[in-house]
C-alpha atoms as a PDB file:
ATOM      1  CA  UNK A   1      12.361 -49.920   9.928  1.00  0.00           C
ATOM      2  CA  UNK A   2      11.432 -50.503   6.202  1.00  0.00           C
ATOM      3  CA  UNK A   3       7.997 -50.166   5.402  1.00  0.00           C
ATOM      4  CA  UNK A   4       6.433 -53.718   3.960  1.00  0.00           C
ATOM      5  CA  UNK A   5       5.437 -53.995   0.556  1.00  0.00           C
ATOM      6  CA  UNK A   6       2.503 -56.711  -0.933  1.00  0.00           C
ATOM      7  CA  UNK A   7       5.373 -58.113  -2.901  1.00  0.00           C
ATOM      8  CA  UNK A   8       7.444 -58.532   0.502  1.00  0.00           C
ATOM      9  CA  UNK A   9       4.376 -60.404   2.377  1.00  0.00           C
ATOM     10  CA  UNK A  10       3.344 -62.285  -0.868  1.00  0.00           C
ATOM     11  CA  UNK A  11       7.631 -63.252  -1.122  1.00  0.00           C
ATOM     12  CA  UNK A  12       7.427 -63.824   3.170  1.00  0.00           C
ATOM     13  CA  UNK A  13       4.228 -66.142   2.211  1.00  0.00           C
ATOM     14  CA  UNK A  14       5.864 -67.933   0.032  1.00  0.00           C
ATOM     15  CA  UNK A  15       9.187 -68.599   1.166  1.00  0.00           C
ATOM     16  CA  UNK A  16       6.821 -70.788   3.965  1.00  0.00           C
ATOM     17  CA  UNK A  17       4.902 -72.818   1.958  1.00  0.00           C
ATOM     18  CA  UNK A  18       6.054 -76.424   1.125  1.00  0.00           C
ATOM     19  CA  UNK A  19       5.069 -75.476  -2.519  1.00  0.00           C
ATOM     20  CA  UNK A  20       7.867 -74.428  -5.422  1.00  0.00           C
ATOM     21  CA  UNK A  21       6.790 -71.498  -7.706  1.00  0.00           C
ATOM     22  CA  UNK A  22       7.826 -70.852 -10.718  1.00  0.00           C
ATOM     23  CA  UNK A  23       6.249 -69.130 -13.802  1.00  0.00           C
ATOM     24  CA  UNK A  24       4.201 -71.118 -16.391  1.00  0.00           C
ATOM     25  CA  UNK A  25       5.403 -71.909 -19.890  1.00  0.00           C
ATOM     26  CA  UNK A  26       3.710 -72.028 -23.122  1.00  0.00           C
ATOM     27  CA  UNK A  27       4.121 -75.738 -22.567  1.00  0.00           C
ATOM     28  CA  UNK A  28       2.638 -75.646 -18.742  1.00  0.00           C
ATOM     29  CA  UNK A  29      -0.478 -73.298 -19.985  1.00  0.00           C
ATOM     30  CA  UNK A  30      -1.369 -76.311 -22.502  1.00  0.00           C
ATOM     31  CA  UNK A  31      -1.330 -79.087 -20.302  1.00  0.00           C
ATOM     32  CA  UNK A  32      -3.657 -76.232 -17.973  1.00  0.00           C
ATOM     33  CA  UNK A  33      -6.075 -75.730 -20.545  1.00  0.00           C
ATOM     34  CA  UNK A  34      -6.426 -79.438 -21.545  1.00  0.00           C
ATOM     35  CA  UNK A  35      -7.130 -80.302 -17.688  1.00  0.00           C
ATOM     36  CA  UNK A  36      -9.655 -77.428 -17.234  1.00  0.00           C
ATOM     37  CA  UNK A  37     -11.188 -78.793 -20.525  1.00  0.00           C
ATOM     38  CA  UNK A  38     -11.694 -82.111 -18.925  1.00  0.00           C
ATOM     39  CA  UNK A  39     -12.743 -80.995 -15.582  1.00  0.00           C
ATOM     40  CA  UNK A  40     -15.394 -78.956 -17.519  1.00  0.00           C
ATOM     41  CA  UNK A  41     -16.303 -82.018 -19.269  1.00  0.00           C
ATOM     42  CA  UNK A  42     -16.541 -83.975 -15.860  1.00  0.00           C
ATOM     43  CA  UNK A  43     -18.340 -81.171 -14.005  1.00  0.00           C
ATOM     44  CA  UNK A  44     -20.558 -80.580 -16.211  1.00  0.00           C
ATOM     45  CA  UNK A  45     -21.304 -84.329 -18.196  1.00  0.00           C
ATOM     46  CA  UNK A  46     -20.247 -83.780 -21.132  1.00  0.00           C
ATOM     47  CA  UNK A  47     -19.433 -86.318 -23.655  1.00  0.00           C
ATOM     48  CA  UNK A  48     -16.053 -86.535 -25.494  1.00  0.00           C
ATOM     49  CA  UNK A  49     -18.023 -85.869 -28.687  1.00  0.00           C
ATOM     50  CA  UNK A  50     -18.819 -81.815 -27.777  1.00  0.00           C
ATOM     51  CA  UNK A  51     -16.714 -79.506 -29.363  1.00  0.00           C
ATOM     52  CA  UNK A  52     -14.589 -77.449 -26.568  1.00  0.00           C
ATOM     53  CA  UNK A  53     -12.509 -76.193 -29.707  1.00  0.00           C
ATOM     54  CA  UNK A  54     -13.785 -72.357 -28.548  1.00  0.00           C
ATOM     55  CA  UNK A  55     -13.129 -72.698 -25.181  1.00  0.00           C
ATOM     56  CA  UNK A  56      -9.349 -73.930 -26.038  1.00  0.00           C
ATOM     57  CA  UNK A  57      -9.306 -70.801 -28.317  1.00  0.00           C
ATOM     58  CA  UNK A  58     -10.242 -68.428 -25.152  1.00  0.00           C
ATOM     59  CA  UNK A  59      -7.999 -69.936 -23.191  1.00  0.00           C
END
């Protein structure tokens, strides 16, 4: 019997769930970064007029 690996339970997980996977583009990590920008902007009442320039940066 072969020994499970966390990549074979993680892949077992996975192949469940009602989700599709797939690795983020350059493209997908923008659109990511502008809606964390505006849920820190909700979450934290910010106004539209606060630089988030440096937290775009970091991301």
């Amino acid at each position: 019997m072969k020994e499970m690996t966390v990549h074979d339970t993680i892949a077992e997980y996975l192949s469940d769930s009602p989700y599709v996977y797939k690795r983020a583009s350059i493209d997908d990590m923008d659109e990511l970064v502008r809606t964390r920008i505006e849920v820190l902007r909700a979450a934290n009442k910010l106004s539209d007029e606060i630089d988030m320039s440096q937290v775009q940066q970091e991301a």
